[in-house]
N, C-alpha and C. Protein backbone atom coordinates (compact mmCIF):
# COMPACT_ATOMS: atom_id res chain seq x y z
N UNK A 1 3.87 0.43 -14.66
CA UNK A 1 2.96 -0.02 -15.69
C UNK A 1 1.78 -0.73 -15.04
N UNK A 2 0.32 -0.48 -15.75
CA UNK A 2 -0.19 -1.21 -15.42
C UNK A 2 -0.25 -2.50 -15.61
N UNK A 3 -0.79 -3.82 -14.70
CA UNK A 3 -0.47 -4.95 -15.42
C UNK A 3 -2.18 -5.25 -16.37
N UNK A 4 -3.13 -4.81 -16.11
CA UNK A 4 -3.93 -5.10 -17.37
C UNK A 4 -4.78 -3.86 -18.14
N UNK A 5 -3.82 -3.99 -19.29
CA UNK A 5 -3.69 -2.73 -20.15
C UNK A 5 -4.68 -3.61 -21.51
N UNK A 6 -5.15 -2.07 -22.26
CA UNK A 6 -6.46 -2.88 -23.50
C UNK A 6 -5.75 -3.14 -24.51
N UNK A 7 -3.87 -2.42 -24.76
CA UNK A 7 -3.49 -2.76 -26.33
C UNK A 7 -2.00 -4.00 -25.89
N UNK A 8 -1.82 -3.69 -24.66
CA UNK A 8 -0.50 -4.52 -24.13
C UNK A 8 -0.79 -5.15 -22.62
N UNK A 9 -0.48 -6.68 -22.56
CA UNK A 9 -0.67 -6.11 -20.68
C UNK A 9 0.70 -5.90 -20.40
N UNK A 10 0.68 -6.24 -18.75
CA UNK A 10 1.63 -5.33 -18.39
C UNK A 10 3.24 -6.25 -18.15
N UNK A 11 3.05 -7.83 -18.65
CA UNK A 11 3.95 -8.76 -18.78
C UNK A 11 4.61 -8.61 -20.07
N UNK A 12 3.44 -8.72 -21.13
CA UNK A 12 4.13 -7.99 -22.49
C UNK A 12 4.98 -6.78 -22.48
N UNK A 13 4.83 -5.65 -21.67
CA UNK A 13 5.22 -4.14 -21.33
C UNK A 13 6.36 -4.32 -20.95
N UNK A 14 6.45 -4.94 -19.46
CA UNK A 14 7.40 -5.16 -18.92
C UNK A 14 8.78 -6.04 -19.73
N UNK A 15 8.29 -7.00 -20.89
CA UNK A 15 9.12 -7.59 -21.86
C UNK A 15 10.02 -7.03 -22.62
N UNK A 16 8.97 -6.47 -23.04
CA UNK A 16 9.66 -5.11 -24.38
C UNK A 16 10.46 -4.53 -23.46
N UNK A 17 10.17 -3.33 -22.48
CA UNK A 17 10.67 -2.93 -22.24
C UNK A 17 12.33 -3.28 -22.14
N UNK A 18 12.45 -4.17 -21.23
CA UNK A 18 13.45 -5.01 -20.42
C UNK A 18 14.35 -5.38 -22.13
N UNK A 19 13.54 -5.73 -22.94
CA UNK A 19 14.58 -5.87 -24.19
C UNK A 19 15.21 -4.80 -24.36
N UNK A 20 14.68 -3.35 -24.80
CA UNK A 20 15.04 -2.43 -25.40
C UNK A 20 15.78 -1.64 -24.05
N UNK A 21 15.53 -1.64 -23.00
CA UNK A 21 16.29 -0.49 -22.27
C UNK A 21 16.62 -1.36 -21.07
N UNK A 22 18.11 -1.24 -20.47
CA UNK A 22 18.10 -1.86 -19.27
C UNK A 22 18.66 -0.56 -18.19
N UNK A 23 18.20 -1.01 -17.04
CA UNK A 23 18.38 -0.32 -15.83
C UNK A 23 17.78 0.53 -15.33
N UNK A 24 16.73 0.40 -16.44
CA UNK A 24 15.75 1.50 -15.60
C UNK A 24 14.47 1.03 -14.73
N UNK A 25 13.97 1.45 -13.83
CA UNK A 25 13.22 0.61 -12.75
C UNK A 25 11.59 0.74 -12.79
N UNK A 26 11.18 -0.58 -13.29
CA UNK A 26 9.70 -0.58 -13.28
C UNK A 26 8.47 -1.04 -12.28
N UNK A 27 8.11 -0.29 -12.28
CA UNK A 27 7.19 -0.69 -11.43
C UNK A 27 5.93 -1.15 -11.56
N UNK A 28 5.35 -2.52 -11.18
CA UNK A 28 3.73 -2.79 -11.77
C UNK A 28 2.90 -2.71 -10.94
N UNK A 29 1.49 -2.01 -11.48
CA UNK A 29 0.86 -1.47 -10.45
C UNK A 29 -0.70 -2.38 -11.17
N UNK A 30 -1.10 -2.96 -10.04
CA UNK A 30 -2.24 -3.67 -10.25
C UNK A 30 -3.66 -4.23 -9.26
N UNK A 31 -4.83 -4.38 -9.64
CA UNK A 31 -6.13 -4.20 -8.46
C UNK A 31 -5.98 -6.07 -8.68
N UNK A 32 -5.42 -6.46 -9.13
CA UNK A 32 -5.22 -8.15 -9.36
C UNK A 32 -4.57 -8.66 -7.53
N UNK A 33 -5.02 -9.68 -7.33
CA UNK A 33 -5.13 -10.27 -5.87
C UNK A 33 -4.07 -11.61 -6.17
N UNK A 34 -3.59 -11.66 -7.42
CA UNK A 34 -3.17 -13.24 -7.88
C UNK A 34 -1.66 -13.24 -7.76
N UNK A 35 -1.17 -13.72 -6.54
CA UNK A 35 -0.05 -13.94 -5.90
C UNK A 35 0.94 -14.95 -6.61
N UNK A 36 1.11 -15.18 -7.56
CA UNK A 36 1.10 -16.09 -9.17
C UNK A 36 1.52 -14.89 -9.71
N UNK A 37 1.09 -14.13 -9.99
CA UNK A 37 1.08 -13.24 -11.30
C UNK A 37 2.35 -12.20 -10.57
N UNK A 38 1.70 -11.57 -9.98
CA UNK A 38 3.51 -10.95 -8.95
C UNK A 38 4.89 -11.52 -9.25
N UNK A 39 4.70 -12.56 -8.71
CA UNK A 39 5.80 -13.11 -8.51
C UNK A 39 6.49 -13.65 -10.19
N UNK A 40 5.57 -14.31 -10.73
CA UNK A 40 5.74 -14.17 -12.49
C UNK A 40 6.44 -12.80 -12.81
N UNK A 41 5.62 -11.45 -12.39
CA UNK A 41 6.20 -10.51 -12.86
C UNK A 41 7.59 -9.98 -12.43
N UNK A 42 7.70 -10.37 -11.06
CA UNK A 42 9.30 -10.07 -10.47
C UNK A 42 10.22 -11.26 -10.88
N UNK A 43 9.80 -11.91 -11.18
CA UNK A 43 10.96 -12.99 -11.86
C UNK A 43 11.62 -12.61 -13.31
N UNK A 44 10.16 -11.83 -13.75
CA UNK A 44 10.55 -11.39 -15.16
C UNK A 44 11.04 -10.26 -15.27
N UNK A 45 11.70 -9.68 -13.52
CA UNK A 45 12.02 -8.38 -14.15
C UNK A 45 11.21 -7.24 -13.63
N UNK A 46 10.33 -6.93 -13.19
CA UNK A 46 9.53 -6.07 -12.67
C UNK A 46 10.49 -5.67 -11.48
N UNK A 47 10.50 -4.52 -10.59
CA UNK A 47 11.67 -3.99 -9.87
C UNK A 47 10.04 -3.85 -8.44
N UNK A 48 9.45 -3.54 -8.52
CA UNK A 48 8.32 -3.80 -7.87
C UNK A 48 7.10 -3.64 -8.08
N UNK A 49 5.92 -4.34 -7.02
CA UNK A 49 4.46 -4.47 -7.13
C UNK A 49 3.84 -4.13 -6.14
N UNK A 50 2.97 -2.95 -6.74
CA UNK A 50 1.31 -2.50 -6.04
C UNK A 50 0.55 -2.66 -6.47
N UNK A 51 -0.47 -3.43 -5.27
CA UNK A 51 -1.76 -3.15 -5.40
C UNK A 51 -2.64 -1.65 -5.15
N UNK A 52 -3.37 -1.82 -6.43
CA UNK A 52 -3.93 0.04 -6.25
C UNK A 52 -5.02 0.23 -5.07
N UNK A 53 -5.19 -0.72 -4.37
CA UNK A 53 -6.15 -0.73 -3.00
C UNK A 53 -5.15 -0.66 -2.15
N UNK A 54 -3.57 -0.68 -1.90
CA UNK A 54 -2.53 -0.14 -1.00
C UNK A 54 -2.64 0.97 -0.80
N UNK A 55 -2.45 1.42 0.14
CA UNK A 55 -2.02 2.94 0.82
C UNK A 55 -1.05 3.78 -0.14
N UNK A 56 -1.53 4.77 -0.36
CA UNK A 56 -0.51 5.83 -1.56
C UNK A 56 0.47 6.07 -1.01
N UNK A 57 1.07 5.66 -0.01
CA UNK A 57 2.70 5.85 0.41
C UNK A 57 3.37 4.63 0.36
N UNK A 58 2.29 3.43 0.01
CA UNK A 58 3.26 2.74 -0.05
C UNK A 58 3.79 2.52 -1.39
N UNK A 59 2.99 2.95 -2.60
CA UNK A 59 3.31 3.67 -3.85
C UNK A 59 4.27 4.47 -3.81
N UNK A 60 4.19 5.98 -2.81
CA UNK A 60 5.14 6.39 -2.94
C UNK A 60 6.61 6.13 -2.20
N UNK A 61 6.46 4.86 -1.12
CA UNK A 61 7.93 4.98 -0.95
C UNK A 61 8.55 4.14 -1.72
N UNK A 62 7.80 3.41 -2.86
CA UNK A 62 8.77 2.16 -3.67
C UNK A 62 9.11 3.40 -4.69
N UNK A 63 8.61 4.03 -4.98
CA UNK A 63 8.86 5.08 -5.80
C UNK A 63 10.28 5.93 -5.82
N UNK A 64 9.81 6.12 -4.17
CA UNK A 64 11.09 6.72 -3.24
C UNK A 64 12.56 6.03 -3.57
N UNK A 65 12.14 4.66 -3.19
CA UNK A 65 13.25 3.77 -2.98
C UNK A 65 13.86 3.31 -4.33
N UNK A 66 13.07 3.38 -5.31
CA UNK A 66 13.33 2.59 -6.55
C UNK A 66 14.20 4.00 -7.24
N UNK A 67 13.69 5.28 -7.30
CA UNK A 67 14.37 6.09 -7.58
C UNK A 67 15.85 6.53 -6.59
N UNK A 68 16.20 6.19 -5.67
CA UNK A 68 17.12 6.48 -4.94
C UNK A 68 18.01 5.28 -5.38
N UNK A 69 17.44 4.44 -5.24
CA UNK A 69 18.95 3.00 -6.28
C UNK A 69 18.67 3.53 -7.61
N UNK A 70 18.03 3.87 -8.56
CA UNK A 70 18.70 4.66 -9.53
C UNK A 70 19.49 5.44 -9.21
N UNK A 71 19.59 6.15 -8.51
CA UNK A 71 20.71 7.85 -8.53
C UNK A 71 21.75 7.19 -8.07
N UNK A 72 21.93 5.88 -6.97
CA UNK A 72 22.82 5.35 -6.50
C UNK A 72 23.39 4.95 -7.82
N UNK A 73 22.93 4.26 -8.51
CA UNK A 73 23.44 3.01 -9.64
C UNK A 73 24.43 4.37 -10.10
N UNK A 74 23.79 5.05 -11.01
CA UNK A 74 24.17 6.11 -11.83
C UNK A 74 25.33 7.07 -10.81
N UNK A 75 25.41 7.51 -9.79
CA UNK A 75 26.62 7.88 -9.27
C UNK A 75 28.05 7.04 -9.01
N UNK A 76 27.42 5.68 -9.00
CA UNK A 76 28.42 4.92 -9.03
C UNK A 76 29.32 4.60 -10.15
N UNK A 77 28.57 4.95 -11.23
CA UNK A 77 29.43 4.64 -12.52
C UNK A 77 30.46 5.85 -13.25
N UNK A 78 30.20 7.05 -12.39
CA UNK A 78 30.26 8.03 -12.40
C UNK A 78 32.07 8.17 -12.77
């Protein structure tokens, strides 16, 4: 999710979400520099944070990684 969205931001997003569905892994993606607001968001639950001026792999390996402990979680319950 992004964290600043025009109808939700992305703390509200991340809220809802986290009410209505658990275990699934979010990720907040943001051009915000405010080392405050991160950490707000991983406390609340956010599974991880990019900045969109990061390198696109490092997008894609949380991607990588965040989807591979899903398949883990989910084989385990198996």
């Amino acid at each position: 999710s992004d964290v600043h969205m025009p109808e939700m931001d992305g703390g509200a997003f991340l809220e809802a979400v986290r009410r209505r569905v658990r275990g699934i892994p979010i990720l907040m993606l943001t051009s915000d520099e405010d080392e405050q607001l991160e950490a707000e968001l991983v406390a609340a639950g956010a599974d991880a944070f990019v900045r969109k001026h990061d390198d696109v792999r490092v997008l894609l390996a949380w991607c990588s990684n965040l989807a591979a402990r899903r398949s883990g979680e989910q084989s385990g319950h198996a």
